[in-house]
Protein backbone atom coordinates (compact mmCIF):
# COMPACT_ATOMS: atom_id res chain seq x y z
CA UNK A 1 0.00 0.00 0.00
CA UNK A 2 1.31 3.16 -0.68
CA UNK A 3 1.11 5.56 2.13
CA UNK A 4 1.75 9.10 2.69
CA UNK A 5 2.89 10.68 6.16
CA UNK A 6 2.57 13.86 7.14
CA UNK A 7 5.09 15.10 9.29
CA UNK A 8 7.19 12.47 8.35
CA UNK A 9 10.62 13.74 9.99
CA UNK A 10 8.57 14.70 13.55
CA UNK A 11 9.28 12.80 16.68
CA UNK A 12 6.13 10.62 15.78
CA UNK A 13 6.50 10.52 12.11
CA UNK A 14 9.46 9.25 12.16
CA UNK A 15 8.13 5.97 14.09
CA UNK A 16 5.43 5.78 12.00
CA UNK A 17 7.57 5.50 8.24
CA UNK A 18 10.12 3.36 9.89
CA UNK A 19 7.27 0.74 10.86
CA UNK A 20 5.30 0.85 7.82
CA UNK A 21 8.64 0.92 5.82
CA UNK A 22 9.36 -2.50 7.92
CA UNK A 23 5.88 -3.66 7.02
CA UNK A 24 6.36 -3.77 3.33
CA UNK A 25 4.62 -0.07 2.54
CA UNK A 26 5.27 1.86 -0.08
CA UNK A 27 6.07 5.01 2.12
CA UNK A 28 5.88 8.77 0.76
CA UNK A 29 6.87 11.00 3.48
CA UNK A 30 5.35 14.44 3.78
CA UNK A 31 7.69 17.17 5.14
CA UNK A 32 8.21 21.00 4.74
CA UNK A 33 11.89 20.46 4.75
CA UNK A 34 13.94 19.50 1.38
CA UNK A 35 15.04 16.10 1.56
CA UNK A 36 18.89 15.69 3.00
CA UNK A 37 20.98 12.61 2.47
CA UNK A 38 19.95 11.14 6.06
CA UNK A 39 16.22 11.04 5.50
CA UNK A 40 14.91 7.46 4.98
CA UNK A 41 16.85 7.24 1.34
CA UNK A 42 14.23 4.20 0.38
CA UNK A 43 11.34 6.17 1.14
CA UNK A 44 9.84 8.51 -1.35
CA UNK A 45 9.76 12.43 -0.50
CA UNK A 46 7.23 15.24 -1.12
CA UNK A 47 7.76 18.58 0.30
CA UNK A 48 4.55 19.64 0.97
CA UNK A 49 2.64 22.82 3.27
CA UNK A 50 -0.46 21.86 5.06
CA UNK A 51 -0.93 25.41 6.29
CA UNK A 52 -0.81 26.92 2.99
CA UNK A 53 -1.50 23.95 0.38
CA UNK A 54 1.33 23.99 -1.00
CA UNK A 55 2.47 20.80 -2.44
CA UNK A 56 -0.41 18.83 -1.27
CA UNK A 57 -2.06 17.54 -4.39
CA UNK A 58 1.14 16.08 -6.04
CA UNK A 59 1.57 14.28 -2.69
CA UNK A 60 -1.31 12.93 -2.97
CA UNK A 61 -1.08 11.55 -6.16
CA UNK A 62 -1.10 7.38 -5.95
CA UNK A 63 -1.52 7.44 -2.55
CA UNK A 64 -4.03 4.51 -0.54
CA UNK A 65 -3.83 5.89 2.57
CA UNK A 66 -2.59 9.21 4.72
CA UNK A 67 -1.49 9.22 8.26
CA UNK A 68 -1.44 12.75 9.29
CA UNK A 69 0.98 13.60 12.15
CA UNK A 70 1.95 16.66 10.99
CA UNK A 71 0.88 19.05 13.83
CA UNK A 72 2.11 22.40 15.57
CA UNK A 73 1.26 23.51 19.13
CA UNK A 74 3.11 27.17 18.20
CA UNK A 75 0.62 27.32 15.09
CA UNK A 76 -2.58 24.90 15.90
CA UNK A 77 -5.01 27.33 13.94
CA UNK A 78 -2.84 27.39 10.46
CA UNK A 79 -1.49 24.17 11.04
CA UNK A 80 -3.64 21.59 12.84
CA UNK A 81 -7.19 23.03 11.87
CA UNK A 82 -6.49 25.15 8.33
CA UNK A 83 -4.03 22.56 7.30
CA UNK A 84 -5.89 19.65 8.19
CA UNK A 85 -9.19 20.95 6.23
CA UNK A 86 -7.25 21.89 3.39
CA UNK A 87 -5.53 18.32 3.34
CA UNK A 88 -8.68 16.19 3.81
CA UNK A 89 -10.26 18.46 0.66
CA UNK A 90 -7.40 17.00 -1.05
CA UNK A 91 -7.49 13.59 0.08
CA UNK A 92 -11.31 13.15 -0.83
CA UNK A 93 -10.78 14.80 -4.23
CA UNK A 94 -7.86 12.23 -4.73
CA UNK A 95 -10.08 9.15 -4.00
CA UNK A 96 -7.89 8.51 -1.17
CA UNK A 97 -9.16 5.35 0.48
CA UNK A 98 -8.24 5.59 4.04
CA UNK A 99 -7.58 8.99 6.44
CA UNK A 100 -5.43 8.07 9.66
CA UNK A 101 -5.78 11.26 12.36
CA UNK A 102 -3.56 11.53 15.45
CA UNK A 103 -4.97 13.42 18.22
CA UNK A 104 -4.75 13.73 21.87
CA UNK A 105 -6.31 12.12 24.83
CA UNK A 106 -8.09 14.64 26.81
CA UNK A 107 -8.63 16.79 24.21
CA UNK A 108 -12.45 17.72 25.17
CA UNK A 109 -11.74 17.89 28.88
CA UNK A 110 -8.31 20.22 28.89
CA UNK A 111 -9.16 24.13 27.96
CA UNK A 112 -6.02 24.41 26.23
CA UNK A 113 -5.93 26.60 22.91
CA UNK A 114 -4.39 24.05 21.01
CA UNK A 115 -6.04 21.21 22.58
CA UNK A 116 -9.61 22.75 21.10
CA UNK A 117 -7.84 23.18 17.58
CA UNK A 118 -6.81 19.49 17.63
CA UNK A 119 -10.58 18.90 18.99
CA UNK A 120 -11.73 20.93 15.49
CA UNK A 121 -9.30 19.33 13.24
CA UNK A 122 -11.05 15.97 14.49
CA UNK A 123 -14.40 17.44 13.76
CA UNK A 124 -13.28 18.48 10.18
CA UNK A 125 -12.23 14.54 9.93
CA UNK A 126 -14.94 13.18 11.28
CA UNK A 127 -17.53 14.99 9.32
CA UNK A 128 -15.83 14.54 6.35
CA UNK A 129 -16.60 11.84 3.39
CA UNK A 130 -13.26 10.42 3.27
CA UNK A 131 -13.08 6.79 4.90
CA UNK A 132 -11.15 7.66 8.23
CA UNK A 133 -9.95 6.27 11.36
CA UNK A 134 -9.01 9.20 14.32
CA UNK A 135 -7.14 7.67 17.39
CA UNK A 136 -6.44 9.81 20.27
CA UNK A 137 -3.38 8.96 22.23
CA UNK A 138 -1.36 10.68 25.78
CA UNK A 139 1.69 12.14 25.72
CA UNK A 140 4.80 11.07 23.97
CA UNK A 141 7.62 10.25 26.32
CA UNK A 142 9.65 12.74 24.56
CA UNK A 143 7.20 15.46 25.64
CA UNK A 144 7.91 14.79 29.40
CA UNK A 145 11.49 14.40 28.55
CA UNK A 146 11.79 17.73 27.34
CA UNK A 147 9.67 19.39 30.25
CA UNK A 148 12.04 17.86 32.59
CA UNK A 149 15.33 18.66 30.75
CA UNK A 150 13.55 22.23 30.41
CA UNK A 151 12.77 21.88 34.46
CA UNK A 152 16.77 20.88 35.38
CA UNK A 153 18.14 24.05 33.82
CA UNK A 154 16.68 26.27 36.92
CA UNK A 155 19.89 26.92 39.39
CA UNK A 156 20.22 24.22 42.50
CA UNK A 157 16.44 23.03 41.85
CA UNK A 158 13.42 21.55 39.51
CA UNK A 159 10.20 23.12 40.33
CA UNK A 160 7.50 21.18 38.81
CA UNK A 161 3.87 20.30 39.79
CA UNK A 162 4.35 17.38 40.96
CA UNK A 163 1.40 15.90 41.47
CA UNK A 164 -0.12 16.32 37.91
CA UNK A 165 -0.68 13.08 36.14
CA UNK A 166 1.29 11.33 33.35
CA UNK A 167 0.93 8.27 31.48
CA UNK A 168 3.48 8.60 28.62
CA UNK A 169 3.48 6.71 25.86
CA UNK A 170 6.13 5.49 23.46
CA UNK A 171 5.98 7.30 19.90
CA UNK A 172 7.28 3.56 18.74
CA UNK A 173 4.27 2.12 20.16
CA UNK A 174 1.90 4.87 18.78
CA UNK A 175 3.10 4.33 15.60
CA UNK A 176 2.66 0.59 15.57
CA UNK A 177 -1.20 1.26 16.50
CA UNK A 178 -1.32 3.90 13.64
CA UNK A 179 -0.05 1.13 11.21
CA UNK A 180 -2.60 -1.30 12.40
CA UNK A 181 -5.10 0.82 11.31
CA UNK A 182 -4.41 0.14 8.06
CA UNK A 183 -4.58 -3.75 7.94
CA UNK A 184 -8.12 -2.94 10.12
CA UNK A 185 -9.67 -0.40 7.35
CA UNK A 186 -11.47 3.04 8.99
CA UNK A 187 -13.09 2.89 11.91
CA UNK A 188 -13.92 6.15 12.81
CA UNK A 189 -12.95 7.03 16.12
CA UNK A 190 -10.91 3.93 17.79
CA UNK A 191 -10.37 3.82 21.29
CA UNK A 192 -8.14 5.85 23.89
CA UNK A 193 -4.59 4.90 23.30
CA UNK A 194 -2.28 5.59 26.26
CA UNK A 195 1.26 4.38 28.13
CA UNK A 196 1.25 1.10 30.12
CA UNK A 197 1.26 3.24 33.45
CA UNK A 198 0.42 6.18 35.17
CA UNK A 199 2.40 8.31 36.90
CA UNK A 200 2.45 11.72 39.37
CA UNK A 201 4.88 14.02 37.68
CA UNK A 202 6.87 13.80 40.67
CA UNK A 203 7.95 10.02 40.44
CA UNK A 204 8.65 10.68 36.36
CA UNK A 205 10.73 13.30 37.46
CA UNK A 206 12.37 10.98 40.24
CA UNK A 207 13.38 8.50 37.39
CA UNK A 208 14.31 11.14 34.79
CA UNK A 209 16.91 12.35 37.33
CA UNK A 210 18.26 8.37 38.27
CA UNK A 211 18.55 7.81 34.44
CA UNK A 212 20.28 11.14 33.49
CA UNK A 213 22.35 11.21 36.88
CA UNK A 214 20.53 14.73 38.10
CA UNK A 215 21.22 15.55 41.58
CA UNK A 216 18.74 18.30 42.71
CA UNK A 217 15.94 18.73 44.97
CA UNK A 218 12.65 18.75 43.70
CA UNK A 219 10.09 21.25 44.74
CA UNK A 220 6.56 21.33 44.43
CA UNK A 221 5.14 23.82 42.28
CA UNK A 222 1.52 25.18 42.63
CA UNK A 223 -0.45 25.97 39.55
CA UNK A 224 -4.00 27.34 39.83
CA UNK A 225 -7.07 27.27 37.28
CA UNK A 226 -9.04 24.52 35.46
CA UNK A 227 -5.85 23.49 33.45
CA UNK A 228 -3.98 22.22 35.99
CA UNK A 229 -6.79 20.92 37.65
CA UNK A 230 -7.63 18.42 34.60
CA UNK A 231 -4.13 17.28 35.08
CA UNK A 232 -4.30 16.91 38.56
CA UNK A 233 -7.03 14.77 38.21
CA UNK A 234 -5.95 12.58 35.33
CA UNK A 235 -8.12 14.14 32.16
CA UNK A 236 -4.96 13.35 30.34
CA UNK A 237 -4.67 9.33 30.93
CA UNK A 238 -6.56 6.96 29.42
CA UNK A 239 -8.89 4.75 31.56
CA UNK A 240 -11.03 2.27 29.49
CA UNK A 241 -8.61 1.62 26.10
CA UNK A 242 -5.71 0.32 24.84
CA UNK A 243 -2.20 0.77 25.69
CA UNK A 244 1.47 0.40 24.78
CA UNK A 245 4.14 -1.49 26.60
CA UNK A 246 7.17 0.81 26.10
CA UNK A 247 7.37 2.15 30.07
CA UNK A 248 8.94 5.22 30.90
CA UNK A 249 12.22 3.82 32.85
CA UNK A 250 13.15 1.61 30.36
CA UNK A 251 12.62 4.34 27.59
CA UNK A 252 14.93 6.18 29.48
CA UNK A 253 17.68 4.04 29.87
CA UNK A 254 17.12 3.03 25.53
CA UNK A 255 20.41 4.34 23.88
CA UNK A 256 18.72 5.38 20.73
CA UNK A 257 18.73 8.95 20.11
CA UNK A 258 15.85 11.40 21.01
């Protein structure tokens, strides 16, 4: 099957053209960037812009399927609602067979801004008439590793609120769901996808600092309003779903590059 990725050189896109490369898939990765002698030389290329259209229709020529992971949480209006309307117009006037969205867990319960663009974007999916799947999953591992490493670069401490909620997930895993997607034909809206456990930001931070050899204290970090309260609570985690097996430790301690 030939298969185009958006956001094919993104933490998650990545995953996802490695596994469907492995899988036998004829792969056309979707990027803004030029291609460069490291990207995936086996793969085809299109350099495409889902904010502004640019590109989109030749990358969508031949294609089966599209997995869309191409998202921006510095530009979710142009990017994640514009630029997924504009692609799914393009996919349904290319007879594209099957639409594979990425969202977030959460999405309808969290009042962030770009949580209620990704919350459009699925409504432009859903309420479209191309054949679709949308599968929501929790954060990447990667996220939390970066709002730790962020965290560790205040002097002699890490303030963080501690006791908001985590349950990371492996982009590896993610993108192993996203491929079976495929082999199931759309769905719709699939259930929650999430990381095999769930932690307080506190412990995560605890083994961050064991696997990266951090000494510093901890502190506790108050944050008011409904936002934090959602994550306080768990809005974020996935209770009745499915869920990957890649735990946060042992992604930790993985010598691949990030």
């Amino acid at each position: 099957m030939k298969i185009l990725v958006t956001g094919g050189t993104g933490v998650l896109g990545r995953e996802v053209v490695r596994a469907a490369a492995q899988a036998g898939h004829d792969v056309r990765i979707g990027s803004r960037r030029p291609r460069t002698g490291g990207n995936a030389s086996r793969c085809e290329w299109a350099q495409l812009d889902v904010a502004t259209g640019a590109g989109v229709p030749a990358a969508l020529a031949d294609v089966a399927a599209v997995i869309h992971t191409a998202s921006d949480p510095r530009r979710p209006t142009a990017i994640d609602v514009h630029g997924t309307k504009g692609l799914v117009d393009a996919a349904r006037a290319a007879g594209v067979g099957h639409f594979v969205y990425i969202s977030i867990v959460g999405i309808d319960r969290i009042p962030l801004h770009y949580y209620r663009c990704k919350l459009s974007a699925e409504n432009i999916v859903a309420t479209s008439t191309v054949p679709h799947s949308i599968l929501r999953a929790t954060q990447f591992h990667t996220l939390v590793n970066t709002l730790l490493a962020s965290a560790a670069r205040v002097p002699l401490l890490m303030p963080l609120p501690t006791d908001f909620r985590v349950q990371s997930v492996a982009p590896a895993d993610v993108a192993r769901r996203l491929l079976r997607c495929l082999v199931e034909g759309p769905r719709q809206r699939l259930p929650d996808f999430g990381g095999p456990e769930t932690l307080t930001l506190g412990t995560a931070a605890e083994q961050w600092m064991d696997a990266r050899a951090v000494r510093k204290r901890v502190t506790h970090l108050p944050v008011p309003g409904k936002i934090a309260a959602a994550f306080r609570t768990g809005e974020n985690t996935v209770q009745d779903g499915e869920h990957g097996t890649g735990r946060w430790r042992d992604w930790l301690l993985e010598p691949a590059p990030r």
